[in-house]
C-alpha atoms as a PDB file:
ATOM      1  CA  UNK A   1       0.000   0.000   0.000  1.00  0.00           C
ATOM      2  CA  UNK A   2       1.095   3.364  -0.986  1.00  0.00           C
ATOM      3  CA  UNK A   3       0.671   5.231   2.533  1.00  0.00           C
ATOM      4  CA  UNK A   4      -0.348   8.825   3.048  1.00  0.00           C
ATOM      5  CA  UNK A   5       3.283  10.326   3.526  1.00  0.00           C
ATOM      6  CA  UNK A   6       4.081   8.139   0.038  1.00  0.00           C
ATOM      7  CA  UNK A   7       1.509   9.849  -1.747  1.00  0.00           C
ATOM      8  CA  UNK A   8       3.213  13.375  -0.435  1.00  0.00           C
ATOM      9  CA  UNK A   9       6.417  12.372  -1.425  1.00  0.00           C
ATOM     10  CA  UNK A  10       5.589  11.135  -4.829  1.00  0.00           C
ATOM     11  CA  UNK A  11       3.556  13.935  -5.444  1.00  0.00           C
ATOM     12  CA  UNK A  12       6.470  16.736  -4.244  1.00  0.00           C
ATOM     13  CA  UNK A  13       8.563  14.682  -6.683  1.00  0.00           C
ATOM     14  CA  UNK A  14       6.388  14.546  -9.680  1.00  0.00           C
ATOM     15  CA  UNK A  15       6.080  18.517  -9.171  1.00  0.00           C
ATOM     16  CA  UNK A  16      10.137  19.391  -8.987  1.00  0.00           C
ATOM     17  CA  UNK A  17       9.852  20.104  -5.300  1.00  0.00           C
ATOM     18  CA  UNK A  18      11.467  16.808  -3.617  1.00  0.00           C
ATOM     19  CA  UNK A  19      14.561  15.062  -5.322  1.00  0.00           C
ATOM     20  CA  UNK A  20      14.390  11.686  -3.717  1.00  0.00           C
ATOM     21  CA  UNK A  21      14.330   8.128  -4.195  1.00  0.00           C
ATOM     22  CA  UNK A  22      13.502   5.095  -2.851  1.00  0.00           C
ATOM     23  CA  UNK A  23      16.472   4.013  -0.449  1.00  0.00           C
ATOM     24  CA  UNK A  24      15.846   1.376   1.942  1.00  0.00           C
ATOM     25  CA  UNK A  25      13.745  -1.782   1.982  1.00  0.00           C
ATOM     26  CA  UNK A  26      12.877  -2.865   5.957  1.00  0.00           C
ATOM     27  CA  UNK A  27      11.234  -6.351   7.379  1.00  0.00           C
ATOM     28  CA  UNK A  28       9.118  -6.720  10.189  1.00  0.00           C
ATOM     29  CA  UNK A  29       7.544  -9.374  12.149  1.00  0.00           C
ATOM     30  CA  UNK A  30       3.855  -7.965  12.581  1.00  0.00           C
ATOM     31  CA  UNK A  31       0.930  -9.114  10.550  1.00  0.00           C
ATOM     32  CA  UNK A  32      -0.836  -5.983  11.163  1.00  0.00           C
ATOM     33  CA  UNK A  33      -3.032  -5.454   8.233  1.00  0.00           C
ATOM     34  CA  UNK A  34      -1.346  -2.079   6.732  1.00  0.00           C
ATOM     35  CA  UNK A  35      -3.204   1.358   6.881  1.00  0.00           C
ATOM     36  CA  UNK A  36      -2.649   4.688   4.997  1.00  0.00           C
ATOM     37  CA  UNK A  37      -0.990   6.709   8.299  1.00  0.00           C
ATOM     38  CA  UNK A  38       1.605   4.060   9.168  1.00  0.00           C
ATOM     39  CA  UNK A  39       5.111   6.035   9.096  1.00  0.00           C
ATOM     40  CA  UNK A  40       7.256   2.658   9.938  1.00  0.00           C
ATOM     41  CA  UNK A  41       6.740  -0.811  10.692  1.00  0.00           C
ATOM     42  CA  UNK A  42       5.121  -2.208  13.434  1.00  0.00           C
ATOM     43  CA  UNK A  43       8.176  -4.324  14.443  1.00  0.00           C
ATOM     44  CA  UNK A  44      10.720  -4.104  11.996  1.00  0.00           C
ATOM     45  CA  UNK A  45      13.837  -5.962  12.250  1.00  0.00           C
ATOM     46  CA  UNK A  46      15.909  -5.597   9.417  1.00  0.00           C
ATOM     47  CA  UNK A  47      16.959  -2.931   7.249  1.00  0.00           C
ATOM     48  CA  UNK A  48      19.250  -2.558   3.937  1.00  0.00           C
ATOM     49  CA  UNK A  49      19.616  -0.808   0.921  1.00  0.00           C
ATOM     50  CA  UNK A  50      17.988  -1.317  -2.019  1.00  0.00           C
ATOM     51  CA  UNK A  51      18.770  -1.738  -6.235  1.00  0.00           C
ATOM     52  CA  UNK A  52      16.005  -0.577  -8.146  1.00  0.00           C
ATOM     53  CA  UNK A  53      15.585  -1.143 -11.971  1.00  0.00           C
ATOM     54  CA  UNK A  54      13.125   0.198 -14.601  1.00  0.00           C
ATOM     55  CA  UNK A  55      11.126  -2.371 -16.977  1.00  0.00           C
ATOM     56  CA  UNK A  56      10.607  -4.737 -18.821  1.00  0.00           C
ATOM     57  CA  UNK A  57       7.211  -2.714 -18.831  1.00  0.00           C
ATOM     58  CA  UNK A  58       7.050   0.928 -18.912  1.00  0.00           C
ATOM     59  CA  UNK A  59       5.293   1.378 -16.411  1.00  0.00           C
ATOM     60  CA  UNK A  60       7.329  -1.126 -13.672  1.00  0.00           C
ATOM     61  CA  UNK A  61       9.822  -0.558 -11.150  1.00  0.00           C
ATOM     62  CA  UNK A  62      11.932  -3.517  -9.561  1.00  0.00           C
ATOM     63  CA  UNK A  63      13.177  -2.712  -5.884  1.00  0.00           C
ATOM     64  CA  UNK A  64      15.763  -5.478  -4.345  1.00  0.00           C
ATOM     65  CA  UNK A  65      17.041  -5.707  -1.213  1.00  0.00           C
ATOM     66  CA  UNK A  66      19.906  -8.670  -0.002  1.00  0.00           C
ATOM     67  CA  UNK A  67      19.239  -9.633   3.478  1.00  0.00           C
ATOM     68  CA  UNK A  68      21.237 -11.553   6.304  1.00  0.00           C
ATOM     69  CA  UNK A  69      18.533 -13.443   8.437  1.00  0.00           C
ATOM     70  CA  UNK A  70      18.368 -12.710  11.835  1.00  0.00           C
ATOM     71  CA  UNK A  71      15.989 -16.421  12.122  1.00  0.00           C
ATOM     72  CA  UNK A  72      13.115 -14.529  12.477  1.00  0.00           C
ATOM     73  CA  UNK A  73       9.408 -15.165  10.864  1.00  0.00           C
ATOM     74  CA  UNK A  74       8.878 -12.247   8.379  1.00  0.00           C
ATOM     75  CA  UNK A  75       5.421 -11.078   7.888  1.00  0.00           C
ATOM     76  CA  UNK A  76       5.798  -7.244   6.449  1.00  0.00           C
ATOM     77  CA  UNK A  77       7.855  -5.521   4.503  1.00  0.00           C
ATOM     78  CA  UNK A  78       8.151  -1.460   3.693  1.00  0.00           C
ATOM     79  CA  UNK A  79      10.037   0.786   1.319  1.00  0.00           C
ATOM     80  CA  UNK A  80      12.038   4.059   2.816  1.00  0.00           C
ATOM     81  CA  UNK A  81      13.140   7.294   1.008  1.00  0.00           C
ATOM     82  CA  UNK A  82      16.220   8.426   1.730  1.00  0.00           C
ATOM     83  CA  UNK A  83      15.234  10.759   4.679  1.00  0.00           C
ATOM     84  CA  UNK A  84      13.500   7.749   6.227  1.00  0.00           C
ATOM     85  CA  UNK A  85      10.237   8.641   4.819  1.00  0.00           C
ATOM     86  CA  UNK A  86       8.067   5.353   4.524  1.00  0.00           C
ATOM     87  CA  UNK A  87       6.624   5.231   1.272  1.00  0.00           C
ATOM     88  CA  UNK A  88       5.450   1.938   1.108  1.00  0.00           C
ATOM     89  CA  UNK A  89       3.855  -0.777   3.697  1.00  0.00           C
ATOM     90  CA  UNK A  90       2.774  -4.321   2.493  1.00  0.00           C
ATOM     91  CA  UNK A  91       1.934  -7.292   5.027  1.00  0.00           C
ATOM     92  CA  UNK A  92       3.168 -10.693   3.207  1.00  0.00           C
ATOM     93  CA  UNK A  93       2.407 -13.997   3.741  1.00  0.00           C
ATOM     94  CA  UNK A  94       4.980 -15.380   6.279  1.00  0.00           C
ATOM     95  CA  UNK A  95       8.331 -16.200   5.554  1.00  0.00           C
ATOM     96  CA  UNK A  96      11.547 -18.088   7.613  1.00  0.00           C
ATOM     97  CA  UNK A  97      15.029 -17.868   6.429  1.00  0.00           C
ATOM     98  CA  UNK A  98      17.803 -19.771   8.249  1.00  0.00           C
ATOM     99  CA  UNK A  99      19.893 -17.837  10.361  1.00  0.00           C
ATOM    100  CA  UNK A 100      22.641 -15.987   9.027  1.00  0.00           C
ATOM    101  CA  UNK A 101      21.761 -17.305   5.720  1.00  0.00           C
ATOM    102  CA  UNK A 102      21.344 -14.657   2.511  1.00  0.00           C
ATOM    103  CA  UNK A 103      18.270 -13.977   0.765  1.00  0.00           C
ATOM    104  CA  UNK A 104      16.532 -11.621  -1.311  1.00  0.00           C
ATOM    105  CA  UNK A 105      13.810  -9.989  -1.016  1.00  0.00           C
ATOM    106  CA  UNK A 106      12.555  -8.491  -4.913  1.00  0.00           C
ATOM    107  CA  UNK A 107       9.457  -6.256  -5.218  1.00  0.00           C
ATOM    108  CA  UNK A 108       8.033  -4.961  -8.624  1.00  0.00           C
ATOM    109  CA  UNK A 109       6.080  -1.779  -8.265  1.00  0.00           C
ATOM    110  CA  UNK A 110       3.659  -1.036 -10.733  1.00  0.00           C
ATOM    111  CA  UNK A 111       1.467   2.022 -11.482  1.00  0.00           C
ATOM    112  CA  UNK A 112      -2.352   1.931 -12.934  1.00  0.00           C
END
């Protein structure tokens, strides 16, 4: 879900106002359905940069993120600018990853 200070941001960007981007990718452990005023997660955990890459389709942005699990069950994940502006909150199906094993975590963004 796009959240409130998303749409602000997008919009400030869109007019020439903001130069941003998006910057970090976090994961939480809450299942707490998502909701337009959420500034962070409800319990995140881990944090890292992110790669992001235009396409195939016009209108499609890929965001990746590699993670080293911390063992923990992940249930939400969120996109940051970067001034730590949450742009983006989704609640996923639950995931595990080994401890201290790598993984990533891929998101394609796409506007209608």
């Amino acid at each position: 879900m796009l959240v409130t200070a998303g749409k602000t941001r997008l919009i400030g960007i869109m007019a020439g106002k903001v130069t941003d981007q998006i910057y970090r990718m976090k994961l939480g452990t809450d299942n707490t359905a998502a909701a337009l005023g959420q500034t962070d997660l409800v319990a995140a955990v881990l944090t890292q940069t992110v790669a992001t890459t235009y396409g195939p389709d016009p209108d499609e942005l890929t965001v990746e993120a590699v993670f080293t699990s911390d063992g923990a069950s992940y249930k939400e994940v969120g996109l940051f600018s970067s001034d730590g502006t949450m742009l983006f909150r989704q609640v996923v199906t639950p995931f595990a990853v080994t401890t201290d094993d790598q993984f990533i975590v891929s998101l394609v963004l796409t506007l209608s």
